[in-house]
C-alpha atoms as a PDB file:
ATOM      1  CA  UNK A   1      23.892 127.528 103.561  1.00  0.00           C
ATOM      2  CA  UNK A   2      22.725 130.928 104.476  1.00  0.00           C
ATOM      3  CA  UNK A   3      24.343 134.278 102.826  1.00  0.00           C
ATOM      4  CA  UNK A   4      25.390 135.092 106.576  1.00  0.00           C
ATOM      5  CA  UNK A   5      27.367 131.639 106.877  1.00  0.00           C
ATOM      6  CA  UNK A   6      29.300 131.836 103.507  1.00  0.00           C
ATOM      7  CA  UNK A   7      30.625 135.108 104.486  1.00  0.00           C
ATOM      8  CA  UNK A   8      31.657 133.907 108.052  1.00  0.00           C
ATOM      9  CA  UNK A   9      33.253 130.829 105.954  1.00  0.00           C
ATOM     10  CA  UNK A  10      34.951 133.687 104.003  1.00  0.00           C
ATOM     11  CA  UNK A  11      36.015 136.035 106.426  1.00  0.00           C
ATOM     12  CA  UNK A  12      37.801 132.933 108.512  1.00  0.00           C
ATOM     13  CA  UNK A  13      39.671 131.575 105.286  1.00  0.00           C
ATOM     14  CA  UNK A  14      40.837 134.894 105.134  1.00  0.00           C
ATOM     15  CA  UNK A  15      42.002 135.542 108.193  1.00  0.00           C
ATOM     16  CA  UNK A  16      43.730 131.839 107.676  1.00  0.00           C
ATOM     17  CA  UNK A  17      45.404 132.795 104.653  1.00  0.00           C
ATOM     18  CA  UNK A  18      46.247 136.182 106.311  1.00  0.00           C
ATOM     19  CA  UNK A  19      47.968 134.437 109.302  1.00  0.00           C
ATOM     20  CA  UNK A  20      49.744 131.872 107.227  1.00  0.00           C
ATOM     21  CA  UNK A  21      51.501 134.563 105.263  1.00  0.00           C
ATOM     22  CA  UNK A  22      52.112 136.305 108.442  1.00  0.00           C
ATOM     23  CA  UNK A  23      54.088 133.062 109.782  1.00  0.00           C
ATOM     24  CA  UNK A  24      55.616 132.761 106.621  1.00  0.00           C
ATOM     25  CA  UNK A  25      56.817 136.288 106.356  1.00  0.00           C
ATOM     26  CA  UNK A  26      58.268 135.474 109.993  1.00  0.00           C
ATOM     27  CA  UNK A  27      59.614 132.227 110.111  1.00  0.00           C
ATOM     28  CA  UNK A  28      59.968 131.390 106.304  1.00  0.00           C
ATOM     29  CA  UNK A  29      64.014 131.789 106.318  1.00  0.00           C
ATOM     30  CA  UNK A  30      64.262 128.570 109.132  1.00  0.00           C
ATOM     31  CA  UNK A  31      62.544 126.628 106.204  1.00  0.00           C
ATOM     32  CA  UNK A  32      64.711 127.533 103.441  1.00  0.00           C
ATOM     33  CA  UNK A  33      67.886 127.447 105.479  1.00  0.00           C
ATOM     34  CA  UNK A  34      66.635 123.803 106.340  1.00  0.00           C
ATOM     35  CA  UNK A  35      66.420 123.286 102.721  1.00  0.00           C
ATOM     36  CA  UNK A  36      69.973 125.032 102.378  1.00  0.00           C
ATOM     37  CA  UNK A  37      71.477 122.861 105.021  1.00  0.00           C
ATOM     38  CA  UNK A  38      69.977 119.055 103.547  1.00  0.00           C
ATOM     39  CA  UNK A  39      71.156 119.976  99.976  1.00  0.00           C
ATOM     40  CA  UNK A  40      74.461 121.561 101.292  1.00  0.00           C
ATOM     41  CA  UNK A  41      74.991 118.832 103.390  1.00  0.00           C
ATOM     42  CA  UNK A  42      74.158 115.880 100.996  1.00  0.00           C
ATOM     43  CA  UNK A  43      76.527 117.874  98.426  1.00  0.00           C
ATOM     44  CA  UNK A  44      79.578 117.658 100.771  1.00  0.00           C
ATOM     45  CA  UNK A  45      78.712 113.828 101.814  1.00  0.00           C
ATOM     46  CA  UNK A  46      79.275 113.272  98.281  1.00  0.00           C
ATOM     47  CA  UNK A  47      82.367 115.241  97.681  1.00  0.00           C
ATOM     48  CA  UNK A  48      83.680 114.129 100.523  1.00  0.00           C
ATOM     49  CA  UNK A  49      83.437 110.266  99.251  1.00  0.00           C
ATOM     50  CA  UNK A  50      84.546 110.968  96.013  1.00  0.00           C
ATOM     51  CA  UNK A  51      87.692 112.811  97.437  1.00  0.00           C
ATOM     52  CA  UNK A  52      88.232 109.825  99.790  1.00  0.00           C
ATOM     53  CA  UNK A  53      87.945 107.271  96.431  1.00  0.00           C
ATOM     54  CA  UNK A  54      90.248 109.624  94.567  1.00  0.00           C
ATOM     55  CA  UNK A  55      92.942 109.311  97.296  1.00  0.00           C
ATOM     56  CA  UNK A  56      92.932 105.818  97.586  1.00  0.00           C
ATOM     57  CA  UNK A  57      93.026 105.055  94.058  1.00  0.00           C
ATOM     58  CA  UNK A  58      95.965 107.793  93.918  1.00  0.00           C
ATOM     59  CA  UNK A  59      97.931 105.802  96.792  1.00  0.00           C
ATOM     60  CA  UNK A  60      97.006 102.274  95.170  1.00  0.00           C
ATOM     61  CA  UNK A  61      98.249 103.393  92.267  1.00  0.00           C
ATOM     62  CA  UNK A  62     101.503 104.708  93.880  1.00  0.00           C
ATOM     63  CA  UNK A  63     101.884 101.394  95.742  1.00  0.00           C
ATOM     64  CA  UNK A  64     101.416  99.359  92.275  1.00  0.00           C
ATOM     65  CA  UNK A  65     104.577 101.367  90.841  1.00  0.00           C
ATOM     66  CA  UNK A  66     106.371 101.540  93.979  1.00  0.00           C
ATOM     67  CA  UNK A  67     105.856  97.418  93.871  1.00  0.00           C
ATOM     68  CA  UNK A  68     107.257  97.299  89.854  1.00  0.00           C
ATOM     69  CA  UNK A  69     110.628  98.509  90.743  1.00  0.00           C
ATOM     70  CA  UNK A  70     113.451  95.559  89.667  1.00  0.00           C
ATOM     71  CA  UNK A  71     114.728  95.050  93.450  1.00  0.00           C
ATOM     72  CA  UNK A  72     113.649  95.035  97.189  1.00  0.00           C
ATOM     73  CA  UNK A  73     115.777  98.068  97.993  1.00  0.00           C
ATOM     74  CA  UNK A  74     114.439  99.965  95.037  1.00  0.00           C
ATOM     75  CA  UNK A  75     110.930  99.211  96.177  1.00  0.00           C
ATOM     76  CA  UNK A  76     111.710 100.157  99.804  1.00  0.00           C
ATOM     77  CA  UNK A  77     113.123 103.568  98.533  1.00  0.00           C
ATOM     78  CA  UNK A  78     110.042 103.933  96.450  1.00  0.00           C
ATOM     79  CA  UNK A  79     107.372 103.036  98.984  1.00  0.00           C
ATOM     80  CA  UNK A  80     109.483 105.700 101.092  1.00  0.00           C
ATOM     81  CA  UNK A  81     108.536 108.693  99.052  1.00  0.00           C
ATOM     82  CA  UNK A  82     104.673 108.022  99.046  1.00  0.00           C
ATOM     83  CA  UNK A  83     102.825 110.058 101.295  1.00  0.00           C
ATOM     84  CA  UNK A  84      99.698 108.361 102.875  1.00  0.00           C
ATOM     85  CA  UNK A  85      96.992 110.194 103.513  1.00  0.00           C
ATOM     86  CA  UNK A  86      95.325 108.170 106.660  1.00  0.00           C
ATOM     87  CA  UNK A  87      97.181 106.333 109.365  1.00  0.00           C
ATOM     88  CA  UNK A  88      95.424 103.192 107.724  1.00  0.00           C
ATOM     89  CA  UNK A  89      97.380 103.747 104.544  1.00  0.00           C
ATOM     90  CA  UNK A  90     100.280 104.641 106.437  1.00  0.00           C
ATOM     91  CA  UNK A  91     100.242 101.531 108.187  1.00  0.00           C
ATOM     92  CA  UNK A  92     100.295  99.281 104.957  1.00  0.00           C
ATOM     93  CA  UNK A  93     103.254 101.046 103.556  1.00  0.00           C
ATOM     94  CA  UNK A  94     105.140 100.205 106.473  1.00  0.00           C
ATOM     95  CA  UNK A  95     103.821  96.781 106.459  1.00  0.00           C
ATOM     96  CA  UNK A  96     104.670  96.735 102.650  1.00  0.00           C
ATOM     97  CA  UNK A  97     108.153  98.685 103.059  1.00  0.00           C
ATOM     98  CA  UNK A  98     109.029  95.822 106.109  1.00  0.00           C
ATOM     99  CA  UNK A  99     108.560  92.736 103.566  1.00  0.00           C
ATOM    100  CA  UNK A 100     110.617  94.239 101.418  1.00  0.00           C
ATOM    101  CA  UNK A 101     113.201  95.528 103.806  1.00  0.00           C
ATOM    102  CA  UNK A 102     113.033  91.713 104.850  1.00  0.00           C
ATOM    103  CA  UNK A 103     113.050  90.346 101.502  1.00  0.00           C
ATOM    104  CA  UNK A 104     116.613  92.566 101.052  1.00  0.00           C
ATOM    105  CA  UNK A 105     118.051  91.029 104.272  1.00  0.00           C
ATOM    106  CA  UNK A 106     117.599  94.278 106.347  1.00  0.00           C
ATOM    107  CA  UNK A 107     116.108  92.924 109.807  1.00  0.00           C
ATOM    108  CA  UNK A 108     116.974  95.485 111.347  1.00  0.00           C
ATOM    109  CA  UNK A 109     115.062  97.948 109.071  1.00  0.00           C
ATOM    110  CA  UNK A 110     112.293  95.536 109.121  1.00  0.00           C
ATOM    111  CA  UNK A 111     111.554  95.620 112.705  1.00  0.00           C
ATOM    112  CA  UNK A 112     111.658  99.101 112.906  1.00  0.00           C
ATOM    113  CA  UNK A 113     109.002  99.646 109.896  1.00  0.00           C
ATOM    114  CA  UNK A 114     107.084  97.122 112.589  1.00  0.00           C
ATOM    115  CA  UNK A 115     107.476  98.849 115.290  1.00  0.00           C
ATOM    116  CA  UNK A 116     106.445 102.557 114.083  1.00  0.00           C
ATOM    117  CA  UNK A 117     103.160 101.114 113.448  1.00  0.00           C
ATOM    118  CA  UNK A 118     102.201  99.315 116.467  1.00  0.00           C
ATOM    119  CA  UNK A 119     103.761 102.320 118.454  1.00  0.00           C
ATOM    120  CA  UNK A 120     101.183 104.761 116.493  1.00  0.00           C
ATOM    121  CA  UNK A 121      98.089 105.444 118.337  1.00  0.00           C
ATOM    122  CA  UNK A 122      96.430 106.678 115.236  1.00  0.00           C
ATOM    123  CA  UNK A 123      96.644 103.811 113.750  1.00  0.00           C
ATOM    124  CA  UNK A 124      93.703 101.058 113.656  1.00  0.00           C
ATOM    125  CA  UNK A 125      94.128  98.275 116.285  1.00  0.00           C
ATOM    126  CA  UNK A 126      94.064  95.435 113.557  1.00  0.00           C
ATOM    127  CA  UNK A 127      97.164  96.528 112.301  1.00  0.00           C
ATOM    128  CA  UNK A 128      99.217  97.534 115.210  1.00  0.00           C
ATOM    129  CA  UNK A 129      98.841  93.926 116.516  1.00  0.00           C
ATOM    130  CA  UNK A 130      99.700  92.409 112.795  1.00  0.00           C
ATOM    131  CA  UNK A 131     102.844  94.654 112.976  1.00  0.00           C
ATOM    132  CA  UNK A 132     103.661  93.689 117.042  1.00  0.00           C
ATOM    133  CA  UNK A 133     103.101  90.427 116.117  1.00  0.00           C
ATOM    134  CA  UNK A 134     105.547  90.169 112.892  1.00  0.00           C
ATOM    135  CA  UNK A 135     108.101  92.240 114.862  1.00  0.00           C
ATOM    136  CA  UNK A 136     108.114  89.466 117.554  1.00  0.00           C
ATOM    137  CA  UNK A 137     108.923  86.929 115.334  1.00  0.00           C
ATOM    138  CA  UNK A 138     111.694  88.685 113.467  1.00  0.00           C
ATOM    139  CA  UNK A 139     113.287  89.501 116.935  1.00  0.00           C
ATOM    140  CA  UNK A 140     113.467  86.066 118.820  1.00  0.00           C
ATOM    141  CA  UNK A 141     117.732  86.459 118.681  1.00  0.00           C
ATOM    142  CA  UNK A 142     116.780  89.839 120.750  1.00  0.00           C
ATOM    143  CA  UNK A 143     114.854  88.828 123.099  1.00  0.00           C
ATOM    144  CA  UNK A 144     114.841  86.334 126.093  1.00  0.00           C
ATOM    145  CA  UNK A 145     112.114  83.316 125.921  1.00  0.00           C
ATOM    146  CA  UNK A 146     110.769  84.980 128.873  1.00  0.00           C
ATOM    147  CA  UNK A 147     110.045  88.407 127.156  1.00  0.00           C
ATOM    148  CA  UNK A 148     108.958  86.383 123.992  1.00  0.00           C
ATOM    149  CA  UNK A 149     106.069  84.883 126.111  1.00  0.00           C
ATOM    150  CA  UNK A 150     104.845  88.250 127.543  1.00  0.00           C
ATOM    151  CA  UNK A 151     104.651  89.731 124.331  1.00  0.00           C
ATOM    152  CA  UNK A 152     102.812  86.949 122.697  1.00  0.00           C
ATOM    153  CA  UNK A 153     100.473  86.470 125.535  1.00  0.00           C
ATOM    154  CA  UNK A 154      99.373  90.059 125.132  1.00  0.00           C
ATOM    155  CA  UNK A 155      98.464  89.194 121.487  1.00  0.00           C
ATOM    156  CA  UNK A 156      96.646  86.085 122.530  1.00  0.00           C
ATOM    157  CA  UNK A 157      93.795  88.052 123.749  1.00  0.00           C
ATOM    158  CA  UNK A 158      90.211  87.029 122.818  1.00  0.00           C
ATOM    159  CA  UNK A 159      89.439  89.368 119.735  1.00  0.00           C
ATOM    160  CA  UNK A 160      92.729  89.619 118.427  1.00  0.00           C
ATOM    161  CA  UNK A 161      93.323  89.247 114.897  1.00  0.00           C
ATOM    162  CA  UNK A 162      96.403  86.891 115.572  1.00  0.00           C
ATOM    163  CA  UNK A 163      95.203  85.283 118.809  1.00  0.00           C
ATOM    164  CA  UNK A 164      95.569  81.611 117.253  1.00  0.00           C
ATOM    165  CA  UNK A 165      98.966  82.414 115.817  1.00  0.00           C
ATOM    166  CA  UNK A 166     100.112  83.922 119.082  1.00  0.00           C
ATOM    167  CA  UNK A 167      99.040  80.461 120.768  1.00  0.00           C
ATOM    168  CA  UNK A 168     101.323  78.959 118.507  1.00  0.00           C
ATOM    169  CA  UNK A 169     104.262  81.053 118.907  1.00  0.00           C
ATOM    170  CA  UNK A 170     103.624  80.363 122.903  1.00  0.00           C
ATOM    171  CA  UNK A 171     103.814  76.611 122.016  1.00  0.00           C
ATOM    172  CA  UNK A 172     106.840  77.043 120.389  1.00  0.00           C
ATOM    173  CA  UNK A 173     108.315  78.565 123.541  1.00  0.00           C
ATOM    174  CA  UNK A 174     107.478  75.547 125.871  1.00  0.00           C
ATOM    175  CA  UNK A 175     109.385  74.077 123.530  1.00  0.00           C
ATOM    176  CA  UNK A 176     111.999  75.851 123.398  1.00  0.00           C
ATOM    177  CA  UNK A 177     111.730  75.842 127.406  1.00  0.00           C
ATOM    178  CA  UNK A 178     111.862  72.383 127.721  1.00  0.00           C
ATOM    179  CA  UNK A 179     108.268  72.114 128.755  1.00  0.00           C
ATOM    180  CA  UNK A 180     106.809  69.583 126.098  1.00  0.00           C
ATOM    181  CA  UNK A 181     103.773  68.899 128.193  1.00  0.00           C
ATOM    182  CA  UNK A 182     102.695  72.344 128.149  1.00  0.00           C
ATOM    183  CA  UNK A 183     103.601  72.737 124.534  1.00  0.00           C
ATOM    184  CA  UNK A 184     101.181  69.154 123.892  1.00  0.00           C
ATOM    185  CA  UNK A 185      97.992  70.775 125.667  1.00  0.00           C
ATOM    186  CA  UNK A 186      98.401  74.181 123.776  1.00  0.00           C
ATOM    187  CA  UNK A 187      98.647  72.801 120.662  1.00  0.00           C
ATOM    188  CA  UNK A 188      95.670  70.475 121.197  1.00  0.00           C
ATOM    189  CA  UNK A 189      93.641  73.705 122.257  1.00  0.00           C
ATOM    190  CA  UNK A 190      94.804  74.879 118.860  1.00  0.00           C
ATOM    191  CA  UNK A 191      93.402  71.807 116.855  1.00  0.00           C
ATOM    192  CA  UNK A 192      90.282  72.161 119.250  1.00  0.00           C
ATOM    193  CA  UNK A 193      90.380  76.214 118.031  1.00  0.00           C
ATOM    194  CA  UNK A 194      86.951  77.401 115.941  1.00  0.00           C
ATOM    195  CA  UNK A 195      89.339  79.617 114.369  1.00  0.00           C
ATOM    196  CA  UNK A 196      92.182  77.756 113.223  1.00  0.00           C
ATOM    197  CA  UNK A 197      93.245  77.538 109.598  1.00  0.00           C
ATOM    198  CA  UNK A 198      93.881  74.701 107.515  1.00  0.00           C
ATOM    199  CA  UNK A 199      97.868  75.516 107.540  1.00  0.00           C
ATOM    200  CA  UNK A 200      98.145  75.848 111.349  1.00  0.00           C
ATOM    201  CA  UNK A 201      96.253  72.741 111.364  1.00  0.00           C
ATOM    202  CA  UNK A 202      98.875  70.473 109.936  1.00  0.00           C
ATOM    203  CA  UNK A 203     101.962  72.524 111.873  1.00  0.00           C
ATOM    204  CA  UNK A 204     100.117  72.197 115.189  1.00  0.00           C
ATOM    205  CA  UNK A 205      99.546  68.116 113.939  1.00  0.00           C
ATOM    206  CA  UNK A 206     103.003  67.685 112.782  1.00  0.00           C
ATOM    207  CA  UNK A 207     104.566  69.564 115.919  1.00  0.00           C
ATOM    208  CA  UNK A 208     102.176  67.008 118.292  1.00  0.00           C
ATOM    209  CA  UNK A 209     103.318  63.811 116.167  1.00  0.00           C
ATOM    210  CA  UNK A 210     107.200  65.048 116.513  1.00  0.00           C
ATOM    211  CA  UNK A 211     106.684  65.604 120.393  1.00  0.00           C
ATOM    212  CA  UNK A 212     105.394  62.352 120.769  1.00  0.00           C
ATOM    213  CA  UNK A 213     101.745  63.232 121.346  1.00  0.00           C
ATOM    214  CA  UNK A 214      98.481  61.713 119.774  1.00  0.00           C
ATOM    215  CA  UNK A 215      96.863  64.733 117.946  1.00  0.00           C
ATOM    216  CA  UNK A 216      92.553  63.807 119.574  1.00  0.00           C
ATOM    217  CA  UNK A 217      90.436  64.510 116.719  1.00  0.00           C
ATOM    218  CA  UNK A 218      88.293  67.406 116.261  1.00  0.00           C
ATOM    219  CA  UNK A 219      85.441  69.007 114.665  1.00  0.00           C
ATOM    220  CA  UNK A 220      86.915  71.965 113.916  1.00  0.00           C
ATOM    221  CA  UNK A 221      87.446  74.186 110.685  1.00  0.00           C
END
């Protein structure tokens, strides 16, 4: 390489270097408020999961001595004074308070711990139909079969968490209705049901055998 090339070579890392600097000297702040924003936000992903553990474990640990208190109505006043932080957690202190609003012969009370959380919108879907559906079935003296059947076919809805229960509770109701051969083919679907579980199983057998009905085998569960 000639003298005349190694300069040229020189001159253009030079005026490389020179321009790099230049951009640098320009743009360098977007790079380290990139940096800023990655580290900053990784540090408040993380703070905001442990802050998220910490309240749970706060609230399970409220529920666990709310739970240790020597009678149903002294759990229900306990469960009472916890604040929950997320409708989620609100939700299973109502569906905690109810049991034991049940468990101390309050109905009434029961119900309307039910209610509140199938009425909130906040709340996630799962549980508002867990709570509709445990309200129904501590309201039948309420309600008219009619009413009953609307509310339960709502909950029998593809998806829903309670769907095969539902089905039941409509069986239940031809039964009550005097409609046993209605009753016999939804409690067969039942049996025939992917999701059925073992206990629903033998009620939906028994309830066939005591109608009169020949349960068909299935494949299922």
């Amino acid at each position: 390489m000639s003298n005349t090339d190694s300069f040229i070579d020189e001159v253009t890392e030079e005026v490389r270097r020179d321009r790099l600097f230049a951009l640098m000297r320009r743009y360098g702040w977007i790079a380290v408020l990139v940096v800023i924003l990655l580290v900053g936000g990784a540090a408040w992903n993380e703070w905001r999961k442990a802050s998220a553990r910490a309240s749970a474990e706060q609230l399970g640990d409220a529920i666990l001595s709310a739970l240790e208190q020597d009678d149903s109505q002294e759990r229900v006043t306990a469960l009472d004074a916890i604040e929950a932080p997320t409708p989620g957690g609100k939700a299973l202190l109502n569906l905690l308070k109810a049991s034991e609003q049940a468990g101390a012969g309050d109905d009434a009370g029961a119900r309307g711990s039910l209610d509140a959380i199938s009425a909130d919108s906040d709340v996630p879907e799962i549980y508002r139909q867990i709570a509709a559906f445990k309200a129904l079935t501590r309201g039948n003296a309420n309600m008219s079969a009619e009413d009953r059947r609307l509310r339960f076919e709502a909950l029998a809805t593809p998806g829903s968490p309670v769907r095969v229960l539902a089905e039941e509770q409509l069986a239940l109701i031809d039964i009550e209705t005097g409609d046993t051969e209605a009753a016999l083919a939804r409690l067969q679907a039942i049996l025939e049901d992917a999701e059925i579980t073992s206990g629903l199983r033998l009620r939906a057998t028994q309830l066939i055998v005591a109608l009169g009905g020949t349960p068909v085998e299935t494949s299922a569960g």
